[in-house]
C-alpha atoms as a PDB file:
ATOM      1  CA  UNK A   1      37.547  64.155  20.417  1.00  0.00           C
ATOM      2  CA  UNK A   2      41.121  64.351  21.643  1.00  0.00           C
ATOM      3  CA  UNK A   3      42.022  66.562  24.534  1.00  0.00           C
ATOM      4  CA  UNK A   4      45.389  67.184  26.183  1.00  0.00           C
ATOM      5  CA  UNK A   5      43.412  68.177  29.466  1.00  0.00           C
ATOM      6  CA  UNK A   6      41.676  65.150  29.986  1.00  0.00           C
ATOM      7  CA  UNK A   7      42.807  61.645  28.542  1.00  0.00           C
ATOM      8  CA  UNK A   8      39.461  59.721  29.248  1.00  0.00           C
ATOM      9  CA  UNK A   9      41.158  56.750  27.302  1.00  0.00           C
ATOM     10  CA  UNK A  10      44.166  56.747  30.121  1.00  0.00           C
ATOM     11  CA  UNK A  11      41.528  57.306  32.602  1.00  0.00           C
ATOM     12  CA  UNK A  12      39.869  53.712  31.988  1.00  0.00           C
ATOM     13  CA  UNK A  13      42.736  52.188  31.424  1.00  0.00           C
ATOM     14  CA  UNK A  14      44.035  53.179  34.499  1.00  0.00           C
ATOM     15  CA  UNK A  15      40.805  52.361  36.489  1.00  0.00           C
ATOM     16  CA  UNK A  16      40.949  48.671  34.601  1.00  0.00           C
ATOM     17  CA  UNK A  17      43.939  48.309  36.118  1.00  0.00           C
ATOM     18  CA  UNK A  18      43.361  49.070  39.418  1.00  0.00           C
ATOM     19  CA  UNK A  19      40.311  46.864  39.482  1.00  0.00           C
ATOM     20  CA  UNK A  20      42.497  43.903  38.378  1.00  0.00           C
ATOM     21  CA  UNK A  21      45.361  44.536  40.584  1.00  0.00           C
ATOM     22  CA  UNK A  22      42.903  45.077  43.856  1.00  0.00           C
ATOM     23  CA  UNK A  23      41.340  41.133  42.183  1.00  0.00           C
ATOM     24  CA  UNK A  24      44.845  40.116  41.998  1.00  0.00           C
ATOM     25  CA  UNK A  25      45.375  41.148  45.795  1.00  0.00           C
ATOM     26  CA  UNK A  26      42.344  39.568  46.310  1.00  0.00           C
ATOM     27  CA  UNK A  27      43.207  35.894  45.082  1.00  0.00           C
ATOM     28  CA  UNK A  28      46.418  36.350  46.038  1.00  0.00           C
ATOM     29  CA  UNK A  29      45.569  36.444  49.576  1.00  0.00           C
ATOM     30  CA  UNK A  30      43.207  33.402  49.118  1.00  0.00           C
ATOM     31  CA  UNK A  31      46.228  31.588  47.561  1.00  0.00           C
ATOM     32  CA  UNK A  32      48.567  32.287  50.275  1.00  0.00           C
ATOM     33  CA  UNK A  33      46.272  31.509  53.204  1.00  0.00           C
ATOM     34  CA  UNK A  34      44.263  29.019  51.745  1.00  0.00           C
ATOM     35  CA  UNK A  35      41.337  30.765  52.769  1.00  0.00           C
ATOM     36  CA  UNK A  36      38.580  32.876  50.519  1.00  0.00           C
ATOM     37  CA  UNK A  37      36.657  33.919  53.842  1.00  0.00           C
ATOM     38  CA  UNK A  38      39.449  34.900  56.352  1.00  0.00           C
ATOM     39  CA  UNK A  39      37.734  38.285  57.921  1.00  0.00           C
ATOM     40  CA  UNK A  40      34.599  39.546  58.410  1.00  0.00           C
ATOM     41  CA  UNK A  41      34.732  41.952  55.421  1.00  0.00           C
ATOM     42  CA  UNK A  42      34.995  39.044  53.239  1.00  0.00           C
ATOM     43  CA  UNK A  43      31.653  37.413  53.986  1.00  0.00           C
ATOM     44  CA  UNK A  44      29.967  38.737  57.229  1.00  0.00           C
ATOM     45  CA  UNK A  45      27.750  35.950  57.672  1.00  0.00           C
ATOM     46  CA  UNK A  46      30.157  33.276  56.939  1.00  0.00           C
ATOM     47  CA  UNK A  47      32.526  34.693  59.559  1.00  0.00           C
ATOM     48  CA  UNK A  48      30.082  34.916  61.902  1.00  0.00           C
ATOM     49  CA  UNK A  49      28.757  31.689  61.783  1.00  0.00           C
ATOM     50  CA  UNK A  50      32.601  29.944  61.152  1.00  0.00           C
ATOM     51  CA  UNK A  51      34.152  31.301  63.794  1.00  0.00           C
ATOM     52  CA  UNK A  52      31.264  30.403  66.252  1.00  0.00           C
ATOM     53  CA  UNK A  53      31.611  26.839  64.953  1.00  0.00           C
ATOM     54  CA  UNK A  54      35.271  27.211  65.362  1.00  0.00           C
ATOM     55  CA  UNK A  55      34.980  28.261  68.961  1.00  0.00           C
ATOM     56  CA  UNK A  56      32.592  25.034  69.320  1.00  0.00           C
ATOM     57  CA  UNK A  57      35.031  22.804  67.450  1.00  0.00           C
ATOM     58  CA  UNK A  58      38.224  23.620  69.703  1.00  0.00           C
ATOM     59  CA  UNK A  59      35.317  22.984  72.963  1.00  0.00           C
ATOM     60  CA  UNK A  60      34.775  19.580  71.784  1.00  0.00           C
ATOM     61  CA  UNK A  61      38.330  18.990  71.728  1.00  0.00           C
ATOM     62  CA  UNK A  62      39.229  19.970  74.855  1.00  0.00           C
ATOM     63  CA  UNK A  63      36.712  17.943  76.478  1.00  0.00           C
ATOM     64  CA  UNK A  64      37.749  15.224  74.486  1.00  0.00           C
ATOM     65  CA  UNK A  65      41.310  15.758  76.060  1.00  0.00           C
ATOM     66  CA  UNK A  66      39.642  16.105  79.295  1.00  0.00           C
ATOM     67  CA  UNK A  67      37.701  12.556  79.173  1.00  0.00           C
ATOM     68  CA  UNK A  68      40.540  10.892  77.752  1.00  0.00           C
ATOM     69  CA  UNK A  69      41.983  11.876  81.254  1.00  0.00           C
ATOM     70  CA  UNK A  70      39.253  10.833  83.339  1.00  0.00           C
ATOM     71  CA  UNK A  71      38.903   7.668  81.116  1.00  0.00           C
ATOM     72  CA  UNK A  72      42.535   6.150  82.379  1.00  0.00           C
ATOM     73  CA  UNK A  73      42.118   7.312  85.404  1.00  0.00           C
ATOM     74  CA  UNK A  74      38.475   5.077  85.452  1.00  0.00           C
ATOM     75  CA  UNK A  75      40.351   2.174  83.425  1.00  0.00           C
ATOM     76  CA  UNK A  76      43.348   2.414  85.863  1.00  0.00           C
ATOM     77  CA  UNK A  77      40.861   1.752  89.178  1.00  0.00           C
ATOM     78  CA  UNK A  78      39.019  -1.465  86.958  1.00  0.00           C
ATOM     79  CA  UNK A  79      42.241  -2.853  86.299  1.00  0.00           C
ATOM     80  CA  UNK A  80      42.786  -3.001  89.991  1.00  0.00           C
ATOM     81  CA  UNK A  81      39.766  -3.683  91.379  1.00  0.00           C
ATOM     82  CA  UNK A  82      39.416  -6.889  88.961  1.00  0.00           C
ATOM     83  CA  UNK A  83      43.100  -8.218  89.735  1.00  0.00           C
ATOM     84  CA  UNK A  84      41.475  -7.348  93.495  1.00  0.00           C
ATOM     85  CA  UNK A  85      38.306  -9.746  92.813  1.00  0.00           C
ATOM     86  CA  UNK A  86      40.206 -12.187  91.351  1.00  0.00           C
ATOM     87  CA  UNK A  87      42.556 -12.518  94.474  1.00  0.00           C
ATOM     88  CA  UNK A  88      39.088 -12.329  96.636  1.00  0.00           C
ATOM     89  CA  UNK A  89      37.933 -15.691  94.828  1.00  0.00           C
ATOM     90  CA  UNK A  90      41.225 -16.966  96.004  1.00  0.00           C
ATOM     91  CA  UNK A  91      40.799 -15.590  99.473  1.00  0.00           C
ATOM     92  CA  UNK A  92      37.275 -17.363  99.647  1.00  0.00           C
ATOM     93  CA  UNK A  93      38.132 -20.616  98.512  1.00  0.00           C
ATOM     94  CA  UNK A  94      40.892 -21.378 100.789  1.00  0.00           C
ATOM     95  CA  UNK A  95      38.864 -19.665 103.543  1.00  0.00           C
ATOM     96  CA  UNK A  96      35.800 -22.459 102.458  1.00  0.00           C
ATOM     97  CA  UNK A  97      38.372 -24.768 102.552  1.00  0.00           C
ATOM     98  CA  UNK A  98      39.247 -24.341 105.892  1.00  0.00           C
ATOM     99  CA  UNK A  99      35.531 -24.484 107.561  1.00  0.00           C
ATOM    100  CA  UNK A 100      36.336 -28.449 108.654  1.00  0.00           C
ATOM    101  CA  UNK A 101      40.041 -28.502 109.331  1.00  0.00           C
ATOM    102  CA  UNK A 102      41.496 -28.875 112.486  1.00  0.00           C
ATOM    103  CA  UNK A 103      42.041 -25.164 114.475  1.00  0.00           C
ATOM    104  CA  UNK A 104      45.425 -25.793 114.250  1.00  0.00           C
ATOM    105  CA  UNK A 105      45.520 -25.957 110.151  1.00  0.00           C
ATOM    106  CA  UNK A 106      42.757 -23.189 110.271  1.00  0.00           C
ATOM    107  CA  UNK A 107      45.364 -20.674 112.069  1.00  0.00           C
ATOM    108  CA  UNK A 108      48.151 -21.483 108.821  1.00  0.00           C
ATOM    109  CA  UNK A 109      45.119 -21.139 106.586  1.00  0.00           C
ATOM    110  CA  UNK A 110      44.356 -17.914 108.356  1.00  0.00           C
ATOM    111  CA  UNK A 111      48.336 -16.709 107.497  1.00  0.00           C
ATOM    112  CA  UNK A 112      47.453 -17.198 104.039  1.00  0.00           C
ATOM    113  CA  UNK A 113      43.957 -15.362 104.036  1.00  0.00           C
ATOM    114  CA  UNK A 114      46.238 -11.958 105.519  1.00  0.00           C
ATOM    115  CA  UNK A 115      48.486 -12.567 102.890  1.00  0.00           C
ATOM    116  CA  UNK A 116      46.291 -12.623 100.410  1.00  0.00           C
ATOM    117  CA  UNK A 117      44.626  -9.773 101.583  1.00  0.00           C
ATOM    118  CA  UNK A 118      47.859  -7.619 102.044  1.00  0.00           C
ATOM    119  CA  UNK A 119      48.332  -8.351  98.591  1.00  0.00           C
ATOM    120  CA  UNK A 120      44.944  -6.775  97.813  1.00  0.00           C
ATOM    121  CA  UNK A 121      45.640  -3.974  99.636  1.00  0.00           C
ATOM    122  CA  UNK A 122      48.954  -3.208  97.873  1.00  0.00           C
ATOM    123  CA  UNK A 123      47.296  -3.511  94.553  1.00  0.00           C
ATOM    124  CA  UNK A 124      44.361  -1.482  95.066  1.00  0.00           C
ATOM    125  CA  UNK A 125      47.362   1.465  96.447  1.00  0.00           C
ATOM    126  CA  UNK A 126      48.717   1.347  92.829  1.00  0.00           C
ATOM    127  CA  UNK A 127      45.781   1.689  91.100  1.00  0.00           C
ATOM    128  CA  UNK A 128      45.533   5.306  90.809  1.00  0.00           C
ATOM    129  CA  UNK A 129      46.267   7.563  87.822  1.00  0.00           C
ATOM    130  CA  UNK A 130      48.035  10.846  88.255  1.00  0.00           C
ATOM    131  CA  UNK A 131      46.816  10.920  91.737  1.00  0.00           C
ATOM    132  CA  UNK A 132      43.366  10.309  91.602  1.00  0.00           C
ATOM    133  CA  UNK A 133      42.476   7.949  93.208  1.00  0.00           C
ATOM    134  CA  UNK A 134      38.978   5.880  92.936  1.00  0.00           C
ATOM    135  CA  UNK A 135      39.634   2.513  95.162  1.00  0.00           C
ATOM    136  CA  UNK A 136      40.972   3.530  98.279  1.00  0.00           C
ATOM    137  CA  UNK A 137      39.451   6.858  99.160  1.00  0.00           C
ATOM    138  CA  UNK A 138      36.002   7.637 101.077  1.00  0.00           C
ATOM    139  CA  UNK A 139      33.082   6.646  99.012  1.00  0.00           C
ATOM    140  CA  UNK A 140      31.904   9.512  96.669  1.00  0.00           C
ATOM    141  CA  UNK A 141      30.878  10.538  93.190  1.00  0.00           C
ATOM    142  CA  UNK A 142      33.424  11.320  90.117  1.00  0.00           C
ATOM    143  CA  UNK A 143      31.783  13.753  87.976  1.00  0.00           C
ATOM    144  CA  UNK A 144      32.774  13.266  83.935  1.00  0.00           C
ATOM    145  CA  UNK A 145      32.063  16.525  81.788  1.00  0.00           C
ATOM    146  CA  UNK A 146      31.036  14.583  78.558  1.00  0.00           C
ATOM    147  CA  UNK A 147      30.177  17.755  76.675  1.00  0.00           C
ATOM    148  CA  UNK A 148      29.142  21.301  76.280  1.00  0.00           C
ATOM    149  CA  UNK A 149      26.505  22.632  74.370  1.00  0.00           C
ATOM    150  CA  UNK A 150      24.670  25.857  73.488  1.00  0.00           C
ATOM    151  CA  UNK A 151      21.615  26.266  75.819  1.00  0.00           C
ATOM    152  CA  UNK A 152      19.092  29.036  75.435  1.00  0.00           C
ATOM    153  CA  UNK A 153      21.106  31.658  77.653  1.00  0.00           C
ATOM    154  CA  UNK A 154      24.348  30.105  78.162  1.00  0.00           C
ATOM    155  CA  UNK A 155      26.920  27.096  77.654  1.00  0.00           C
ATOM    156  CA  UNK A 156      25.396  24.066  79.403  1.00  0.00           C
ATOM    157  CA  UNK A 157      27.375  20.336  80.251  1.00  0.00           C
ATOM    158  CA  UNK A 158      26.299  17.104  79.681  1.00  0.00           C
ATOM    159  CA  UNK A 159      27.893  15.073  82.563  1.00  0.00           C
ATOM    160  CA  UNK A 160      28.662  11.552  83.748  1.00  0.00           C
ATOM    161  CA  UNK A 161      28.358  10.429  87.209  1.00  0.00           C
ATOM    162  CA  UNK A 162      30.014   7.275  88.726  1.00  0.00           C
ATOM    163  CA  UNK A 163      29.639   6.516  92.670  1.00  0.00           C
ATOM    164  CA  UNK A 164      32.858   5.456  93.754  1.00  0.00           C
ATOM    165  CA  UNK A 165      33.207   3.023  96.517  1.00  0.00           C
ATOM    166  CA  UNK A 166      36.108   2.779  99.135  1.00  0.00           C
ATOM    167  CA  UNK A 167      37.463  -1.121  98.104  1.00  0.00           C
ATOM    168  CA  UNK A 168      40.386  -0.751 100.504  1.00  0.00           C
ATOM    169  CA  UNK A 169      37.351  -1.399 103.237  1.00  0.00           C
ATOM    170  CA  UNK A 170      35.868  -3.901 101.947  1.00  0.00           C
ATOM    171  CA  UNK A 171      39.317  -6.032 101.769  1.00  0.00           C
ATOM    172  CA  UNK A 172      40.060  -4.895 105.140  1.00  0.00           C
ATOM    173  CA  UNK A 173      36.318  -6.775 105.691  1.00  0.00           C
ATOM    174  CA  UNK A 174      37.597  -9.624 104.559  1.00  0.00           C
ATOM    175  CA  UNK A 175      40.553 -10.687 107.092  1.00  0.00           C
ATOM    176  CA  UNK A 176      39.158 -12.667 110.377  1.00  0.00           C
ATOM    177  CA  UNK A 177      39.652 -11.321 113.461  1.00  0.00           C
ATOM    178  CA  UNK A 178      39.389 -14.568 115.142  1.00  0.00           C
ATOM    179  CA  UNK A 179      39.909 -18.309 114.438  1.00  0.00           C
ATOM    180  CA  UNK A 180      36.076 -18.792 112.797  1.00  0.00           C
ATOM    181  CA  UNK A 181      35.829 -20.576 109.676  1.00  0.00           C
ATOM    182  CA  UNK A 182      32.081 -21.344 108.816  1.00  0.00           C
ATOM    183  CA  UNK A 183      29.751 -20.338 106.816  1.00  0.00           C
ATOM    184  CA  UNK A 184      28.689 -16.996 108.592  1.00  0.00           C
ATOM    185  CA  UNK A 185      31.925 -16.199 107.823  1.00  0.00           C
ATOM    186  CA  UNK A 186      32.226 -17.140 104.131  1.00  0.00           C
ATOM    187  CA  UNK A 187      28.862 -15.239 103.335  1.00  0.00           C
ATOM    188  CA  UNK A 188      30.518 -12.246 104.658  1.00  0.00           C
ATOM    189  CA  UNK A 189      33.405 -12.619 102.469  1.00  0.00           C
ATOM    190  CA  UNK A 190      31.227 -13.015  99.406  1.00  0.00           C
ATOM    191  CA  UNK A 191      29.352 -10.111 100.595  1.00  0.00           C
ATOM    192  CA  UNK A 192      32.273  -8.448 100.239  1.00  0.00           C
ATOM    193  CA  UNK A 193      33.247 -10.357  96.835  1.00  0.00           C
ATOM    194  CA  UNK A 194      29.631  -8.986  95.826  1.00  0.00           C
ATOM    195  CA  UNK A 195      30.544  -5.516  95.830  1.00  0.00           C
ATOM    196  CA  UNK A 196      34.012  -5.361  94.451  1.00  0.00           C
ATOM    197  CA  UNK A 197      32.100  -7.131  90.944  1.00  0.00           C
ATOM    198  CA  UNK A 198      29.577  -4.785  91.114  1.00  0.00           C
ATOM    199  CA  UNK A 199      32.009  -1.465  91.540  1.00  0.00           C
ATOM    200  CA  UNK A 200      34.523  -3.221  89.085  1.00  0.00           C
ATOM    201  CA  UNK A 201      31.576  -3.736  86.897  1.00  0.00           C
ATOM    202  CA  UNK A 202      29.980  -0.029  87.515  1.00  0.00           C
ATOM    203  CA  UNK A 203      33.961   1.027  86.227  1.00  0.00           C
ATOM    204  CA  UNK A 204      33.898  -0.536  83.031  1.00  0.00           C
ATOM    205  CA  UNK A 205      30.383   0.848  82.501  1.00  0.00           C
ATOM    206  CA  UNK A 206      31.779   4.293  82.801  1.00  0.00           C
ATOM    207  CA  UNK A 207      34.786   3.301  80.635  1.00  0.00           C
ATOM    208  CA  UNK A 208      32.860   2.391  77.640  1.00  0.00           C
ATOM    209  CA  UNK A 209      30.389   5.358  78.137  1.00  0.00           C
ATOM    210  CA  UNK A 210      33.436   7.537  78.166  1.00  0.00           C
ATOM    211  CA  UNK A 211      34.607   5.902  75.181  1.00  0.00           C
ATOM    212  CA  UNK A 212      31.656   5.823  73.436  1.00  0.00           C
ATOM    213  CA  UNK A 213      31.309   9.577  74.551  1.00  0.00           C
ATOM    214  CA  UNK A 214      34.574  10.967  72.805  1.00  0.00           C
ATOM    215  CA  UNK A 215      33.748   8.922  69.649  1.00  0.00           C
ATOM    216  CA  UNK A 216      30.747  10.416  69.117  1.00  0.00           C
ATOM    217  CA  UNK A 217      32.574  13.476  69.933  1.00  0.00           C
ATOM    218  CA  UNK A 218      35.408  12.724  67.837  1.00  0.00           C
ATOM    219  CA  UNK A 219      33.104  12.550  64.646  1.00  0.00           C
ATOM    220  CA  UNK A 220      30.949  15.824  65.835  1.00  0.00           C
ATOM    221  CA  UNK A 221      34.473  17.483  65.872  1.00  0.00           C
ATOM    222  CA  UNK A 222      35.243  16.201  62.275  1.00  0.00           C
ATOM    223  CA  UNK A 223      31.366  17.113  60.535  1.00  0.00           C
ATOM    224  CA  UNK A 224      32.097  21.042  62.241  1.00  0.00           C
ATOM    225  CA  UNK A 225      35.318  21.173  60.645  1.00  0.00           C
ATOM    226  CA  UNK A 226      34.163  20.121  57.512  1.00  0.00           C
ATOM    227  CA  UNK A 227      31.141  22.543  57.182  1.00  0.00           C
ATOM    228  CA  UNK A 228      33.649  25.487  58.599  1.00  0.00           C
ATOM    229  CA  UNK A 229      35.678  24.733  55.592  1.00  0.00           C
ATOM    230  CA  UNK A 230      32.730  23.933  52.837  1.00  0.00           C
ATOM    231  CA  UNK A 231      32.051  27.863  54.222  1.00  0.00           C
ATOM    232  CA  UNK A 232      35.627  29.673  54.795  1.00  0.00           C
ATOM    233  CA  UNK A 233      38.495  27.453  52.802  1.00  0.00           C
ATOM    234  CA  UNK A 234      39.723  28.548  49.124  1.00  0.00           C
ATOM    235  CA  UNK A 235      39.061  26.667  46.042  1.00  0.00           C
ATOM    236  CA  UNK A 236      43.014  26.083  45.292  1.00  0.00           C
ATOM    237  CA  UNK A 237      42.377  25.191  41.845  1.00  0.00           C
ATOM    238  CA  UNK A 238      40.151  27.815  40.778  1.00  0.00           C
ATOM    239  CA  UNK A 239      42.305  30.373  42.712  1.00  0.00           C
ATOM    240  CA  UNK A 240      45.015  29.224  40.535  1.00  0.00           C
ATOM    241  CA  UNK A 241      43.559  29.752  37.282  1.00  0.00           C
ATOM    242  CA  UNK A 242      42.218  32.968  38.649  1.00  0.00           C
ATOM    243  CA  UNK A 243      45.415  33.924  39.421  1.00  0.00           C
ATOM    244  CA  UNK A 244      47.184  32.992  35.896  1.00  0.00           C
ATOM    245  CA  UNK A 245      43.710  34.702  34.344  1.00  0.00           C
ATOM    246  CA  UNK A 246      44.128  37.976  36.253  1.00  0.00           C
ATOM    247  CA  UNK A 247      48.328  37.959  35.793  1.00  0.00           C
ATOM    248  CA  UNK A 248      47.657  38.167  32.151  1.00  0.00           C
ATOM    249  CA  UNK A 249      44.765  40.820  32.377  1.00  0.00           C
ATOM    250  CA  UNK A 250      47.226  42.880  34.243  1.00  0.00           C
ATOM    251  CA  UNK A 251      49.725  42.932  31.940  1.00  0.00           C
ATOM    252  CA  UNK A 252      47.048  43.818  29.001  1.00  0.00           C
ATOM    253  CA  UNK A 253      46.126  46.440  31.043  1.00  0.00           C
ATOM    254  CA  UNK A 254      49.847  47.776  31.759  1.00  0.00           C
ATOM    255  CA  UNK A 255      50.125  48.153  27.893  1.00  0.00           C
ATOM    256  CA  UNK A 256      46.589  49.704  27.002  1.00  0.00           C
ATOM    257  CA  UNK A 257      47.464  52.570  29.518  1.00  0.00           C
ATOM    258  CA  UNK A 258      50.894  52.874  28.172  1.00  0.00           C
ATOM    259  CA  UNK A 259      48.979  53.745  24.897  1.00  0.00           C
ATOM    260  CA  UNK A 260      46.409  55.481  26.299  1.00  0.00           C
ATOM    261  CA  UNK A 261      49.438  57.834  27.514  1.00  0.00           C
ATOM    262  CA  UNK A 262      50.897  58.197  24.096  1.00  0.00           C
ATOM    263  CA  UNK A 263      47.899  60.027  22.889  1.00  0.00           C
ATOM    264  CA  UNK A 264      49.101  63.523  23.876  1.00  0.00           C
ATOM    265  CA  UNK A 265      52.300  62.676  22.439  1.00  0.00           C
ATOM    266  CA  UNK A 266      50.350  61.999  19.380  1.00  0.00           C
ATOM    267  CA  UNK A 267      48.057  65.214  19.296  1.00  0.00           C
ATOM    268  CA  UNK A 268      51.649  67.062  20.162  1.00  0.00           C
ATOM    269  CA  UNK A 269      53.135  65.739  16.589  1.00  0.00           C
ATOM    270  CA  UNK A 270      50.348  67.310  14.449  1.00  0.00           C
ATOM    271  CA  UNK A 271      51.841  70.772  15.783  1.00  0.00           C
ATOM    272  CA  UNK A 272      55.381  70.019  14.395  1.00  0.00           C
END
């Protein structure tokens, strides 16, 4: 029945339309940001869970930043404390050497030994990295946040711990008070030797676990952002042909109202 009240053909023609058009906003928006899960309206539970992994994602980085810091400033004090051990061999052969010279030899000997020694020193003041400063200062601990994770209440670290050890005094061990060259002597200064390998060698043990550390963190990063955007991130392609699909259906729908609105016009003619 016709009616020029009510145009029920107009009426869901109209309503197809604004179906389409609110798809075509729709896809539109997932074109333009690349994203088909970009609020919470979109997909609750994706949101939730993306933007949770999100927040965990940019943590990993930051730490990452944060051990790359800690990481030069632990290869910076190896580097020195190794050019330091190698100058130590030095210091005790020439200070072996001079167990059965003459005193008078042993004192030019012993000018050498300081020398060698302020050397030491001067290196071990360079080796620090933005400021910090792991060879010459009071023996302590450097604590390395490796990581943070979700605990059962609360964000918990994982952390690295290296005992630092002040080098500077075990150099200033090494130069001789007095004119004694013997073997006391030289098993003091390989004493000494001892610990400057086993603190260079407790450095480089840090600097790989560091570096180990933010690769494993590196590729935790990379699997998080992956799944956030298997959950959140557009099918371009299929948005595309979407897109073209819907464009079309729109203007179908443009022209079935425009007939649908002739229908009065119609029912208006049989009166003429």
């Amino acid at each position: 029945m016709s009616s020029i009240i009510t145009n029920s053909a107009a009426m869901n023609a109209l309503t197809t339309l604004r179906n389409i058009n609110n798809s075509l906003t729709s896809t539109q928006d997932r074109v333009s940001s690349g994203l088909k899960v970009s609020t919470a309206k979109d997909n609750a539970a994706y949101f939730s869970i993306s933007e949770t992994m999100n927040s965990d994602s940019s943590l990993n980085k930051s730490v990452n930043e944060g051990m790359t810091l800690a990481k030069n400033s632990v290869a910076t004090a190896r580097l020195g404390v190794e050019a330091v051990v190698d100058l130590a061999k030095q210091y005790i052969d020439r200070q072996t050497f001079a167990v059965n010279l003459p005193t008078a030899d042993q004192a030019l000997v012993r000018e050498e030994l300081v020398a060698l020694a302020a050397q030491m020193q001067n290196i071990l003041d360079q080796s620090n990295f933005n400021g910090e400063d792991l060879v010459t200062a009071t023996a302590g601990t450097k604590t390395v946040t490796t990581g943070l994770f979700r605990g059962a209440a609360a964000l918990e670290a994982s952390t690295l711990t290296l005992t630092t050890v002040d080098v500077s005094a075990l150099v200033t061990a090494l130069i001789p008070a007095t004119a004694t060259f013997d073997a006391a002597g030289v098993n003091t200064s390989r004493d000494q030797l001892d610990l400057m390998i086993a603190y260079a060698t407790d450095l480089g043990i840090t600097e790989k676990a560091i570096e180990n550390q933010q690769s494993f963190l590196a590729t935790l990063t990379d699997r998080l952002d992956s799944g956030i955007g298997g959950m959140v991130d557009a099918d371009m392609e299929a948005e595309a042909a979407r897109l073209q699909a819907l464009q079309v259906q729109q203007q179908l729908a443009t022209q079935s109202l425009a007939i649908a609105n002739q229908n009065p016009q119609n029912i208006l003619s049989l009166f003429r």
